[in-house]
N, C-alpha and C. Protein backbone atom coordinates (compact mmCIF):
# COMPACT_ATOMS: atom_id res chain seq x y z
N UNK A 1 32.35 -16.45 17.71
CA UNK A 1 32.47 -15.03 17.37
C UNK A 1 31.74 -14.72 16.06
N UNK A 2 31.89 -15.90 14.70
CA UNK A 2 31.52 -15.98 13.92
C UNK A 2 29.71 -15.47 14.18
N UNK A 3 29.11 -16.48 14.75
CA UNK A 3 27.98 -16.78 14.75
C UNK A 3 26.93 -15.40 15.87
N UNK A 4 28.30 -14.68 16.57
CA UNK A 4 27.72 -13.27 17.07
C UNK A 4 27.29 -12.23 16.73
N UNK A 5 28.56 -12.09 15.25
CA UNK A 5 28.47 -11.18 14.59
C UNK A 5 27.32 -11.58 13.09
N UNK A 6 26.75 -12.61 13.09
CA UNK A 6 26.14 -12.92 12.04
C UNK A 6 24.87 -12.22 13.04
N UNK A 7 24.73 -12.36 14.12
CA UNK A 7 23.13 -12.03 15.04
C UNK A 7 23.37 -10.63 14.89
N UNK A 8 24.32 -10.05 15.12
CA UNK A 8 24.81 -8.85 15.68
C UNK A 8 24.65 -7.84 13.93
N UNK A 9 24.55 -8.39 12.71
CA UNK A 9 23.79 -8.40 11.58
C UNK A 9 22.74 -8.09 11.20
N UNK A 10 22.10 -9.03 11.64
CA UNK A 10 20.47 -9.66 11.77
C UNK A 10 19.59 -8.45 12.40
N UNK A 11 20.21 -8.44 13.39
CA UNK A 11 19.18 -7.59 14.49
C UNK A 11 19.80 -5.95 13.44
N UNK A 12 20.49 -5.56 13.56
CA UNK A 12 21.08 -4.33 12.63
C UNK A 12 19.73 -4.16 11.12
N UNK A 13 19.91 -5.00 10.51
CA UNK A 13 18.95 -5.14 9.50
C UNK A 13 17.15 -5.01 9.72
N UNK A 14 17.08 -5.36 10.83
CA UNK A 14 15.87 -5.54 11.52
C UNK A 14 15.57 -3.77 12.14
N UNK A 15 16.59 -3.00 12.72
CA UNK A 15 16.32 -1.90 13.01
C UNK A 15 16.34 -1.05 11.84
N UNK A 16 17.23 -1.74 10.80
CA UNK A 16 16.73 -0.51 9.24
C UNK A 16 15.63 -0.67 8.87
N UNK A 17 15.21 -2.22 9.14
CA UNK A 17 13.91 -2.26 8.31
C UNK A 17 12.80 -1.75 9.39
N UNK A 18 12.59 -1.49 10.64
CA UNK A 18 11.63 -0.83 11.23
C UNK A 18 11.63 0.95 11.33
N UNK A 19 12.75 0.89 11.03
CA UNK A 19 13.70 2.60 11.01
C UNK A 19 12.36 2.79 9.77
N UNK A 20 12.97 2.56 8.26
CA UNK A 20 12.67 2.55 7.14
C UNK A 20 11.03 2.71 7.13
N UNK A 21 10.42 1.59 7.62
CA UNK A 21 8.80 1.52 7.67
C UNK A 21 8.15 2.75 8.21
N UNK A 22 8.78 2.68 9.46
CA UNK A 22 8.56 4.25 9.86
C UNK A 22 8.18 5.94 8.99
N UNK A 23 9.98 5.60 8.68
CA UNK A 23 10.27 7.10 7.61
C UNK A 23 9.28 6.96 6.27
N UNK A 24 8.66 5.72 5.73
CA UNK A 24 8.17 5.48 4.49
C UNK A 24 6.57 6.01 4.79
N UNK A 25 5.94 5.83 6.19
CA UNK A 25 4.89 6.19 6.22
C UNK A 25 4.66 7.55 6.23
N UNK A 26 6.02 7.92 7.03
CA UNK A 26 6.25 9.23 7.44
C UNK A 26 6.14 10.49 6.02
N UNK A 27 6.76 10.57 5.00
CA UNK A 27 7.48 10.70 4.29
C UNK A 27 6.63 10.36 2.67
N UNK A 28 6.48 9.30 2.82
CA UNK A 28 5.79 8.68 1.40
C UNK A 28 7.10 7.91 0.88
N UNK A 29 6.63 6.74 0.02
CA UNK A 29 7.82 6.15 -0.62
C UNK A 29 8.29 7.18 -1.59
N UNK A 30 7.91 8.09 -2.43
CA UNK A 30 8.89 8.78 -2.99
C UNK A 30 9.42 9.55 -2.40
N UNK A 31 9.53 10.10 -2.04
CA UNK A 31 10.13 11.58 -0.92
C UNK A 31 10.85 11.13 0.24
N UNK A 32 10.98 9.62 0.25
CA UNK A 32 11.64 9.26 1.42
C UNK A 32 13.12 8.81 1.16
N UNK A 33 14.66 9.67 1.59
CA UNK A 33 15.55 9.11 1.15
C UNK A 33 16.46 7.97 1.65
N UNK A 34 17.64 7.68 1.12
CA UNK A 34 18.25 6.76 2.31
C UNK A 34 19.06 7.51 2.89
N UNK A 35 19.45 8.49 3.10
CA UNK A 35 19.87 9.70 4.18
C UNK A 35 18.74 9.44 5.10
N UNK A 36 17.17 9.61 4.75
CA UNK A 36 16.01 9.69 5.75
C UNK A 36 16.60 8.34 6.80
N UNK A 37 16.40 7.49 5.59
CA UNK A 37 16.60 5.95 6.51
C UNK A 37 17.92 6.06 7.49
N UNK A 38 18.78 6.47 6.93
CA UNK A 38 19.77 6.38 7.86
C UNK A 38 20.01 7.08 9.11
N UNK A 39 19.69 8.37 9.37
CA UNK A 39 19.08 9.35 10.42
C UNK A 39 18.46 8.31 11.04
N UNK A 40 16.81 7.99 10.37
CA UNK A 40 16.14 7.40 11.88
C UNK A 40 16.62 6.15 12.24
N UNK A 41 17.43 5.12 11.54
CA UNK A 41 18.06 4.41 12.41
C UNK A 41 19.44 4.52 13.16
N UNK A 42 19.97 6.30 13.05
CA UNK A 42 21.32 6.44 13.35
C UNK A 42 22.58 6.08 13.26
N UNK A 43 22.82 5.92 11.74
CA UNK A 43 23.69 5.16 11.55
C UNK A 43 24.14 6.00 9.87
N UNK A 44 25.65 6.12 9.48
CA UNK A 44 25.66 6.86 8.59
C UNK A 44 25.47 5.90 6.97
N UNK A 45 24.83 7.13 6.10
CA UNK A 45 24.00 6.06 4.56
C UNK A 45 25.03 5.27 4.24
N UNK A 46 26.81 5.36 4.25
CA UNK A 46 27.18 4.24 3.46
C UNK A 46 27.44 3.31 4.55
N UNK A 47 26.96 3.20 5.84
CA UNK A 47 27.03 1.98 6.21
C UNK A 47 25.71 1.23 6.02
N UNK A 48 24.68 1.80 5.97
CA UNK A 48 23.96 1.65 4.67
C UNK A 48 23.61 0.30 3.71
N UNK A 49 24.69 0.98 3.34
CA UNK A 49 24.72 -0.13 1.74
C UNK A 49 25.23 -1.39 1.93
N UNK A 50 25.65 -1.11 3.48
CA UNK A 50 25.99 -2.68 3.55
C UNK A 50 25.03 -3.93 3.75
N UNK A 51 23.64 -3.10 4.23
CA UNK A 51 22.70 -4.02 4.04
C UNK A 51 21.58 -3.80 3.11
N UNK A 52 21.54 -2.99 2.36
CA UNK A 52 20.71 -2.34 1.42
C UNK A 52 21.34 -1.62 0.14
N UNK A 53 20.72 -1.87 -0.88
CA UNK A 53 21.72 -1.04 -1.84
C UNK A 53 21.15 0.27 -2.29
N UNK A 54 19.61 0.02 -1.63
CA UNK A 54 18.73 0.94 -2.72
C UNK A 54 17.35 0.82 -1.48
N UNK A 55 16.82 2.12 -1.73
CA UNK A 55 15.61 2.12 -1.08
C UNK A 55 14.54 1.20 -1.50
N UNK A 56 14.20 1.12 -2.96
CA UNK A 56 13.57 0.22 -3.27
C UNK A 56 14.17 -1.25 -2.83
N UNK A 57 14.69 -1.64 -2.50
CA UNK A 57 15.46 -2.89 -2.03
C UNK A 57 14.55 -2.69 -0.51
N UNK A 58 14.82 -1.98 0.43
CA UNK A 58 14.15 -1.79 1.67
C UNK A 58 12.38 -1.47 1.65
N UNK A 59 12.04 -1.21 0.54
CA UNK A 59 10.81 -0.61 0.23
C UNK A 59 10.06 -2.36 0.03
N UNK A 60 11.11 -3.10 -0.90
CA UNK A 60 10.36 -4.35 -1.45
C UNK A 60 9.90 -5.12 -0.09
N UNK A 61 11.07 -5.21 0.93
CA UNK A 61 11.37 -6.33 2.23
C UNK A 61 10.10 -5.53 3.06
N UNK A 62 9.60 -4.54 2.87
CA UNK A 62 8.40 -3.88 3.80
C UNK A 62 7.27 -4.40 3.04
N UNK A 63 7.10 -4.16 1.73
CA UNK A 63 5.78 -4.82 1.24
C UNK A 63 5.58 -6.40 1.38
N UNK A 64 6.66 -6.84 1.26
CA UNK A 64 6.50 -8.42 1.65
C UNK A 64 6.11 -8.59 3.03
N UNK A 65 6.69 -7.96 3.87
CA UNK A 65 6.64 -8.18 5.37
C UNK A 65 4.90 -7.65 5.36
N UNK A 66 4.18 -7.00 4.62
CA UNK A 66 3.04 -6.25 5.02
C UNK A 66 1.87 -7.17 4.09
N UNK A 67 2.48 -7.93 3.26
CA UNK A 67 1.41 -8.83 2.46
C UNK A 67 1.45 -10.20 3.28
N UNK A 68 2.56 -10.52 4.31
CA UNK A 68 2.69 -11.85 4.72
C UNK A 68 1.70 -11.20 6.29
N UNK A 69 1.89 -10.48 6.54
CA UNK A 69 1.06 -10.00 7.98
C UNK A 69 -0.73 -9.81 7.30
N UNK A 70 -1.09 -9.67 6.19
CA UNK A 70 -2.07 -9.18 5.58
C UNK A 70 -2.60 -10.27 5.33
N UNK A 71 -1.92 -11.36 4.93
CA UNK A 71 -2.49 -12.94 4.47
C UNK A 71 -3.03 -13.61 6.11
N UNK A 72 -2.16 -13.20 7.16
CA UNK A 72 -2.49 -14.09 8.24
C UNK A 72 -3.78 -13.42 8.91
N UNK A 73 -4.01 -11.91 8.89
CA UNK A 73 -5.32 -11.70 9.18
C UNK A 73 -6.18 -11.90 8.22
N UNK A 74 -5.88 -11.94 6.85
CA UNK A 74 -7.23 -12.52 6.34
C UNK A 74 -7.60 -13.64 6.52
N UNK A 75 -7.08 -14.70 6.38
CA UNK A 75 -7.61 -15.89 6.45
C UNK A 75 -8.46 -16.36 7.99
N UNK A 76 -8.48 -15.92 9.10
CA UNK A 76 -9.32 -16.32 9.80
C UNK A 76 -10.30 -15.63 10.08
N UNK A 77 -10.48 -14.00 9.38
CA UNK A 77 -11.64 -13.19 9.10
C UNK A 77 -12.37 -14.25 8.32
N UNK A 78 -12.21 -14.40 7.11
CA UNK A 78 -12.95 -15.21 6.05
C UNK A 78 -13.30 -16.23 6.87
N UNK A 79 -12.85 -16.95 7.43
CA UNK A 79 -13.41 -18.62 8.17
C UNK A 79 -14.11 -18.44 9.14
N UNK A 80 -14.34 -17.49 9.80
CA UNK A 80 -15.29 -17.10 10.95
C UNK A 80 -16.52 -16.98 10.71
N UNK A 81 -16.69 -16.65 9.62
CA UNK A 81 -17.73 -16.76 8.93
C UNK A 81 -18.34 -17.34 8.53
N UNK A 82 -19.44 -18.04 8.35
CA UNK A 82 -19.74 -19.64 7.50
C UNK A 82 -20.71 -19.37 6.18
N UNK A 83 -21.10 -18.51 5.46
CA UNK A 83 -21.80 -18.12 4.58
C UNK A 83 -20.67 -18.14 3.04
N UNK A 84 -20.87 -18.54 2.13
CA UNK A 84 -19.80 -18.55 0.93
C UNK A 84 -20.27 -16.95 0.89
N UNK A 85 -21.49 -16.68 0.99
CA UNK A 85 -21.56 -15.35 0.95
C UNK A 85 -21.03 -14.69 1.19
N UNK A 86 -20.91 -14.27 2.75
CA UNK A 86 -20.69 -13.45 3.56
C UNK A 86 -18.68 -14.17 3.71
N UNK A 87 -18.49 -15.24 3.28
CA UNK A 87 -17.12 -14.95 3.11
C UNK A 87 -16.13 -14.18 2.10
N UNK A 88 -17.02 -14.44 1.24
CA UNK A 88 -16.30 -13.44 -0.02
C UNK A 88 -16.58 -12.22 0.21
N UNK A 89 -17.53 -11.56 0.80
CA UNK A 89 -17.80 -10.04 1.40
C UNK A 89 -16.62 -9.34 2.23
N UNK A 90 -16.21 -10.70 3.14
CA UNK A 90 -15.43 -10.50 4.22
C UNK A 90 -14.30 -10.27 3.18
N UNK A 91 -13.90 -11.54 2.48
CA UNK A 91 -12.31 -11.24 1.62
C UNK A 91 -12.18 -10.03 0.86
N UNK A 92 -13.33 -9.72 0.10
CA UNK A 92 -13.27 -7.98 -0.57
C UNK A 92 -13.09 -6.97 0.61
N UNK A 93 -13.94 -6.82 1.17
CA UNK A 93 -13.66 -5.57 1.95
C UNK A 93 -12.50 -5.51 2.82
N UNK A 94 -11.86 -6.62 3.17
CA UNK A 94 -10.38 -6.78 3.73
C UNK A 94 -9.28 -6.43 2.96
N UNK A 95 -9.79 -6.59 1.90
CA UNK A 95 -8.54 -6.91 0.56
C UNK A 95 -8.91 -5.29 0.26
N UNK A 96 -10.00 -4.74 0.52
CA UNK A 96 -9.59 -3.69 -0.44
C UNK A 96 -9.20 -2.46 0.69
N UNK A 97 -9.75 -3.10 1.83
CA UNK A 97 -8.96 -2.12 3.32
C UNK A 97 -7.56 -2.02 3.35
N UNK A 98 -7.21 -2.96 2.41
CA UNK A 98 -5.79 -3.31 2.87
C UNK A 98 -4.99 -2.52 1.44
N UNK A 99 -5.51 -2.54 0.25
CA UNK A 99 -4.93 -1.60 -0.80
C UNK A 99 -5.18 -0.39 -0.35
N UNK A 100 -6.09 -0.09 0.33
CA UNK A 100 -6.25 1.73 0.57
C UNK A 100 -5.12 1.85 1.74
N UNK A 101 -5.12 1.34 2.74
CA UNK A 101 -3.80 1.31 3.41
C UNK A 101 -2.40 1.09 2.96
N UNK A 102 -2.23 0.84 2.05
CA UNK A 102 -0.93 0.29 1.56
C UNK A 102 -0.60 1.87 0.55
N UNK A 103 -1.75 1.69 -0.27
CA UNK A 103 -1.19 3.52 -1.25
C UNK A 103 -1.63 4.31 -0.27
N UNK A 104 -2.23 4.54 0.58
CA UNK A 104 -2.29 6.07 1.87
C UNK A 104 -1.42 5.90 2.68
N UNK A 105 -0.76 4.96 3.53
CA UNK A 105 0.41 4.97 4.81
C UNK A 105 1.21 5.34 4.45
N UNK A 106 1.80 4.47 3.04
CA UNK A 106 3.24 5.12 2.77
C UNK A 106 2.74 6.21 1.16
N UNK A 107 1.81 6.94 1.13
CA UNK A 107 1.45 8.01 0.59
C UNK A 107 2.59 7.82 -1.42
N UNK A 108 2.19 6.19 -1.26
CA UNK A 108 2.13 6.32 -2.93
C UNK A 108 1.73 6.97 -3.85
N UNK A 109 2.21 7.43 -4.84
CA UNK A 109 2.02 8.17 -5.97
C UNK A 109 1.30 7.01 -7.11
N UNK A 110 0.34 7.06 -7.62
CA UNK A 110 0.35 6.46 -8.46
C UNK A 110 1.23 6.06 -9.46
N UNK A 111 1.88 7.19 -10.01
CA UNK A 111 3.27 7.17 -10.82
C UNK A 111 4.12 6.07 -10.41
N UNK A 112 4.79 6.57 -8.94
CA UNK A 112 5.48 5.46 -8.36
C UNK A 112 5.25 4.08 -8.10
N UNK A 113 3.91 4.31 -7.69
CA UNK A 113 3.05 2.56 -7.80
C UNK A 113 3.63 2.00 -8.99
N UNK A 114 3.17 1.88 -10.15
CA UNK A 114 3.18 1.65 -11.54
C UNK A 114 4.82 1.06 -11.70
N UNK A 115 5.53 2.23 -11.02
CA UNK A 115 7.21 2.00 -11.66
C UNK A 115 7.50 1.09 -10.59
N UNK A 116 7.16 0.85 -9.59
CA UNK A 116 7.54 -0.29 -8.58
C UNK A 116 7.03 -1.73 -8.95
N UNK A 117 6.22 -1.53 -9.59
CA UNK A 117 5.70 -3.29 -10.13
C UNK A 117 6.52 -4.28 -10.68
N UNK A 118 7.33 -3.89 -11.31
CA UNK A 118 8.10 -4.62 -11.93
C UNK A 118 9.00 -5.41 -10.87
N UNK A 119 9.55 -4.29 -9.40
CA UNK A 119 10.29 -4.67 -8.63
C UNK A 119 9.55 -5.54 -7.32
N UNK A 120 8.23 -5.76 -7.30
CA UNK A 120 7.95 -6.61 -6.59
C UNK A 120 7.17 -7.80 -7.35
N UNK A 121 7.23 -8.22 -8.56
CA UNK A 121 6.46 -8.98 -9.18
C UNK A 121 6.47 -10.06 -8.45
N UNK A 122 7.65 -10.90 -7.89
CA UNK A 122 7.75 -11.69 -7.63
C UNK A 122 6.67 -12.42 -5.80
N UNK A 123 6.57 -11.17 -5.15
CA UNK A 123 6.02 -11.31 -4.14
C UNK A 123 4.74 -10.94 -4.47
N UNK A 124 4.49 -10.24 -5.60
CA UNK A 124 3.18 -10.55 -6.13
C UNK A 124 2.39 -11.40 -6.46
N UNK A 125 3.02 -12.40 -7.30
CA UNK A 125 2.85 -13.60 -7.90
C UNK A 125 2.80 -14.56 -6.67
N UNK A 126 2.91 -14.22 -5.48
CA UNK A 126 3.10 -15.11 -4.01
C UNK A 126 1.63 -14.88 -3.26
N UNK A 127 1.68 -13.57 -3.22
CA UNK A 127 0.61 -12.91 -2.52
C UNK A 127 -0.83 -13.10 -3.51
N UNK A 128 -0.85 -13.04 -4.74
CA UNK A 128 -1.77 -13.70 -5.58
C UNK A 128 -2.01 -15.26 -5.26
N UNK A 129 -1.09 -16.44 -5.17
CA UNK A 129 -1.20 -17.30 -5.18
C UNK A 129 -1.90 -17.44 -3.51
N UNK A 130 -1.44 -16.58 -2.56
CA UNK A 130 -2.02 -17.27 -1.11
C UNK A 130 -3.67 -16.82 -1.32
N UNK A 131 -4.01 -15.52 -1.84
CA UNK A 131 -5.17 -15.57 -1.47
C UNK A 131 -6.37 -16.57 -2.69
N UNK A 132 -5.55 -16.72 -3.81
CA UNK A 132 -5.91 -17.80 -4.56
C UNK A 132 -6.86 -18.96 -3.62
N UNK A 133 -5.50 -19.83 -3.13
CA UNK A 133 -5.88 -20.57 -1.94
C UNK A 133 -6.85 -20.80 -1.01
N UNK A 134 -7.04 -19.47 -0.30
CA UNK A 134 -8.40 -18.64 0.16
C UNK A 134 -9.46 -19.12 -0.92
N UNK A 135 -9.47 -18.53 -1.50
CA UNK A 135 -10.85 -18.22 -2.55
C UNK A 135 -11.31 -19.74 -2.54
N UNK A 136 -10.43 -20.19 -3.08
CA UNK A 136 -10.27 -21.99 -3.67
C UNK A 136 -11.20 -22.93 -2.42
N UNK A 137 -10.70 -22.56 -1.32
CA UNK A 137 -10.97 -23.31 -0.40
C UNK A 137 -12.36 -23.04 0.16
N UNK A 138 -12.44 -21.52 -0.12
CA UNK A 138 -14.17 -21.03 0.24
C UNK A 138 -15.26 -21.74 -1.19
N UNK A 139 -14.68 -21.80 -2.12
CA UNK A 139 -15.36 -22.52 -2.81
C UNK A 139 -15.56 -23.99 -2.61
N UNK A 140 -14.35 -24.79 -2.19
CA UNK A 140 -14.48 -26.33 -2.35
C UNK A 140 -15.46 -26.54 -1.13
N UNK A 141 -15.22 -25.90 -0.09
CA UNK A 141 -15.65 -26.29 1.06
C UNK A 141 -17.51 -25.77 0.76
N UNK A 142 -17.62 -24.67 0.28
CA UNK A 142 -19.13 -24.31 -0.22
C UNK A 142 -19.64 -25.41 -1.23
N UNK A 143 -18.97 -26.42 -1.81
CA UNK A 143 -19.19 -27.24 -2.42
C UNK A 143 -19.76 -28.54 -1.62
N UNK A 144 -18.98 -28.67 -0.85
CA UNK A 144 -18.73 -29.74 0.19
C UNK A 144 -19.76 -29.81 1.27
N UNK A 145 -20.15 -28.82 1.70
CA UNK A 145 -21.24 -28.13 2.29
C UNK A 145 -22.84 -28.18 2.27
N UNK A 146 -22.62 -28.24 0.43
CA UNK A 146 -24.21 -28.04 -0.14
C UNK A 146 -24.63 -26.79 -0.35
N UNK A 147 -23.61 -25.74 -0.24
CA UNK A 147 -24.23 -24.01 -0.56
C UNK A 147 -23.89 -24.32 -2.18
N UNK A 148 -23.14 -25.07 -2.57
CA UNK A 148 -23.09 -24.55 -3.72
C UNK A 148 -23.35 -25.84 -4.58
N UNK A 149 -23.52 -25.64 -5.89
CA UNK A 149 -23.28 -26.86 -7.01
C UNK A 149 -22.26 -27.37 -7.06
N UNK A 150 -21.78 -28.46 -7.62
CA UNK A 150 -20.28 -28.69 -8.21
C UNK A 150 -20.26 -28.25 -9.41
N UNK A 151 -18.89 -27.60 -9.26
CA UNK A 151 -18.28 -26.53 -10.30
C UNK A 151 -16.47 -26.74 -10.26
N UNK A 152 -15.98 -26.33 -11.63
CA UNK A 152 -14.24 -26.06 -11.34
C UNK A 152 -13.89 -24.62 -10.27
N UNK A 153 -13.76 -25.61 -8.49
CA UNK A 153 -13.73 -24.43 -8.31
C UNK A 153 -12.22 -23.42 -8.12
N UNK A 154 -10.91 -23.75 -8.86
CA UNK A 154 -10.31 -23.62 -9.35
C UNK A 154 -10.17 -22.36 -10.24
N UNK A 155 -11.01 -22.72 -11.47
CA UNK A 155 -10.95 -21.77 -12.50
C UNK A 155 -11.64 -20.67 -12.11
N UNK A 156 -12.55 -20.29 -11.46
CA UNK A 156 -13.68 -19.74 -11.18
C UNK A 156 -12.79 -18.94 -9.93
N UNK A 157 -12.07 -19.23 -9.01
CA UNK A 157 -11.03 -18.75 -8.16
C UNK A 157 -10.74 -17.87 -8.73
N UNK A 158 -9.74 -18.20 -9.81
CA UNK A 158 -8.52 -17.51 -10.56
C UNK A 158 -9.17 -16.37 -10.99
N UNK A 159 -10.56 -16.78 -11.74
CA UNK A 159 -11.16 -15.62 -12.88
C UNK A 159 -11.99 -14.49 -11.56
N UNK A 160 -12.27 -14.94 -10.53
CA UNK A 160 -12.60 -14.18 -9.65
C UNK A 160 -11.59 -13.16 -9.23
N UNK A 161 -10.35 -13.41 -8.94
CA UNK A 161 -9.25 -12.83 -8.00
C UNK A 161 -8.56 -12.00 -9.12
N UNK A 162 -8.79 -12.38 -10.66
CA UNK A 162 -8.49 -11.83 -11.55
C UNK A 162 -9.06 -10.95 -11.81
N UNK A 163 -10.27 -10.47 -11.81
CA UNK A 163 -11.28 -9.59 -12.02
C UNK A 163 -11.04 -8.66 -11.02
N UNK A 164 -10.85 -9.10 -9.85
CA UNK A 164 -10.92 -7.66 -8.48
C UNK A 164 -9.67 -6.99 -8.49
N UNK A 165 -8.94 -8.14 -9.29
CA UNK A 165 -7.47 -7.39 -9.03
C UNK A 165 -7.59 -6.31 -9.98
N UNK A 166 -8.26 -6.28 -11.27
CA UNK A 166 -7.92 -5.59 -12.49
C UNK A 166 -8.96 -4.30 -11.95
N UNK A 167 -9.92 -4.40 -11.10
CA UNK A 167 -10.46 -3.21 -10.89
C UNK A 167 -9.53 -2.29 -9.95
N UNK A 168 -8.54 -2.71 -8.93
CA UNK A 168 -7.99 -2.20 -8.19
C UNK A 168 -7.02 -1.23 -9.56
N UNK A 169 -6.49 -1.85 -10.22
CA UNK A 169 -5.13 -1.75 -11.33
C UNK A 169 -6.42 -0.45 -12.34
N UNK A 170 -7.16 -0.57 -12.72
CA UNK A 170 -8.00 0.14 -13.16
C UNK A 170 -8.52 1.65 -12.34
N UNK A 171 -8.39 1.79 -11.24
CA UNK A 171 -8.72 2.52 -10.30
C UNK A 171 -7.41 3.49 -10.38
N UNK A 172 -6.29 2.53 -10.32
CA UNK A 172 -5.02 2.92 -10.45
C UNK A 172 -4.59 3.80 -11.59
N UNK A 173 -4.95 3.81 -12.54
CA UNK A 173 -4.88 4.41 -13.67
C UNK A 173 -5.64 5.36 -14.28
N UNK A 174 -6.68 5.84 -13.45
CA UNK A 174 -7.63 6.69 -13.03
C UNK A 174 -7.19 7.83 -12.71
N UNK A 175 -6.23 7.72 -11.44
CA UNK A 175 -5.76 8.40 -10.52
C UNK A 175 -4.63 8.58 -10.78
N UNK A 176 -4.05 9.78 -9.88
CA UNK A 176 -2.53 10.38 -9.78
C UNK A 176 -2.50 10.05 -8.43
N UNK A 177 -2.59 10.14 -7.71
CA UNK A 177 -2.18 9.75 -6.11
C UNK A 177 -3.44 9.10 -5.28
N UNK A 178 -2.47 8.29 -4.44
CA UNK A 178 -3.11 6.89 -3.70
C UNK A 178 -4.62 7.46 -2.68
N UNK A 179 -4.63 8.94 -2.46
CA UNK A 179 -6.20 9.14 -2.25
C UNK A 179 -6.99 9.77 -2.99
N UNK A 180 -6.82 9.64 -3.63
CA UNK A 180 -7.78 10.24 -4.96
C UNK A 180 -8.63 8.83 -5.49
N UNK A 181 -7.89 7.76 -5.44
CA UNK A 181 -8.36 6.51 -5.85
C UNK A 181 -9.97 6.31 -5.20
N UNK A 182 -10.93 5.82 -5.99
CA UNK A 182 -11.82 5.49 -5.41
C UNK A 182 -12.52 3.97 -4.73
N UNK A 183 -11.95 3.31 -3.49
CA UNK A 183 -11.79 2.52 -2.86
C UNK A 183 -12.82 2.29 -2.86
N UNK A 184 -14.05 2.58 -2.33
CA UNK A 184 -15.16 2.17 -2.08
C UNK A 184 -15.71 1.49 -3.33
N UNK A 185 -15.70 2.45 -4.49
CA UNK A 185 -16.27 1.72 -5.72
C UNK A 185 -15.40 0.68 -5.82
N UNK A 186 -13.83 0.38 -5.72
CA UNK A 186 -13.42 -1.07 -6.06
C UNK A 186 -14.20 -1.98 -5.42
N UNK A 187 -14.69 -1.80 -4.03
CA UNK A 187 -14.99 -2.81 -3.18
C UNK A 187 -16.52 -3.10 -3.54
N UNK A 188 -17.38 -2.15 -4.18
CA UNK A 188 -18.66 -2.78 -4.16
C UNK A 188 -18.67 -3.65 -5.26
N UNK A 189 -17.60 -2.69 -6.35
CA UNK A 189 -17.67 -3.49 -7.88
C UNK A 189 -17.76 -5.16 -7.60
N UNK A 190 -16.18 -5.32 -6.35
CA UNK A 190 -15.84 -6.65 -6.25
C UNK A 190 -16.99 -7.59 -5.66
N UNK A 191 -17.90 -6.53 -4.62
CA UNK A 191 -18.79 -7.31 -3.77
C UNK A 191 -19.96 -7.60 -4.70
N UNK A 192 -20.37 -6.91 -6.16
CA UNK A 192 -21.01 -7.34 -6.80
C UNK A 192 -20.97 -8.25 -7.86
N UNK A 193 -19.40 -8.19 -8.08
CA UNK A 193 -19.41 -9.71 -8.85
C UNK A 193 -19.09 -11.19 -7.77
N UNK A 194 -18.97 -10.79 -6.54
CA UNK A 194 -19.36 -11.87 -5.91
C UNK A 194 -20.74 -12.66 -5.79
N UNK A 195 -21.35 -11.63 -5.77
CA UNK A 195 -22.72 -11.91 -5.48
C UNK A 195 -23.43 -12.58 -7.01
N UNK A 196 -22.86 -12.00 -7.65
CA UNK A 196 -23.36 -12.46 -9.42
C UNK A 196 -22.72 -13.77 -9.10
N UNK A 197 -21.73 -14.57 -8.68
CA UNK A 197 -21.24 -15.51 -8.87
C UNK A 197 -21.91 -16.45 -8.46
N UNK A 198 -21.88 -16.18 -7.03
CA UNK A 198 -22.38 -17.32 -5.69
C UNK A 198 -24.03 -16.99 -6.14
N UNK A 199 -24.83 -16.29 -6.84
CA UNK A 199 -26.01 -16.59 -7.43
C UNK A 199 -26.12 -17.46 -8.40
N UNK A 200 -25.00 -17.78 -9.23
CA UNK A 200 -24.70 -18.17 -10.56
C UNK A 200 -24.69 -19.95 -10.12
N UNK A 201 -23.77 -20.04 -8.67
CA UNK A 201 -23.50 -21.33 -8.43
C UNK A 201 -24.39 -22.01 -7.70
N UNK A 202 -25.08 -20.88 -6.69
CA UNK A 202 -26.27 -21.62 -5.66
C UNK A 202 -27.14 -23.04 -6.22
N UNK A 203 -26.95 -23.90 -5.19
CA UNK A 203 -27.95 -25.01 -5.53
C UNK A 203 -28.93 -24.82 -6.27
């Protein structure tokens, strides 16, 4: 009985959190309440709280769920490819398809962006580290290969993924709301310090 009502849970949580994704695109994360959430999954807000305390609590479990779905299509875009070139082309313009989707679906505010950071740092610091990985591996293997010299390709990762990130965060601070941002310029900026790089390292 125990182990019914633990499923009988599970699946409950699973319809807030698709309820929720819904109303967030619908709606925008600010403007979206947990009255909203509770309507579209039919169920009244303080039962609610029994699996959520706070929208941002439901807001965080959607961005994770959307950076772990975001990591599994990038990585075999990038490998399909065999150019160090044309893989880092592939990882920018994915990566930055995927920030313009993330502040336009659920119609982020810049404001709100900013004040939510703090509350997902942690899946940040995750989602940084996987595509780290990525980068790392398009380098060792471009090493391994003969496209490239030997180099730390490690450090050169980090200071890469560091750089595109700060143009996105820079873009961000530009702007008041998530289409106003200018996406395209993040992505060439990024596609041009790729290209400065993998010129930098070429045999």
């Amino acid at each position: 009985m125990a182990e019914n009502a633990e499923i009988s849970q599970d699946l409950k949580k699973i319809q807030i959190f698709n309820a929720a994704r819904r109303t967030f695109s619908k709606f925008g994360f600010a403007k979206t309440t947990l009255d909203d959430i509770a309507e579209a999954v039919g169920m009244k807000k303080a039962s609610l709280y029994y699996y959520y305390s706070c929208k941002e609590e439901i807001f965080r479990d959607v961005v994770k769920s959307e950076t772990d779905e975001f990591i599994l299509a990038l990585e075999p875009k990038v490998f399909q490819v065999h150019s160090v070139k044309d893989q880092l082309k592939t990882f920018v313009k994915t990566r930055t398809e995927y920030f313009q989707k993330m502040m336009t679906l659920h119609n982020i505010t810049v404001q709100a962006a900013l004040e939510f950071l703090p509350l997902v740092e942690q899946i940040y610091k995750e989602f940084f580290e996987r595509q780290f990985k990525i980068i790392n591996t398009v380098f060792s293997q471009g090493i391994q290969n003969g496209q490239l010299r030997n180099f730390d390709s490690e450090r050169v990762a980090n200071v890469f993924l560091t750089a595109i990130e700060s143009f996105g965060l820079l873009a961000i601070h530009k702007s008041k709301f998530g289409h106003e941002i200018d996406y395209q310029k993040i992505q060439d900026d990024a596609a041009y310090l790729s290209e400065l790089i993998i010129d930098g390292l070429k045999k």
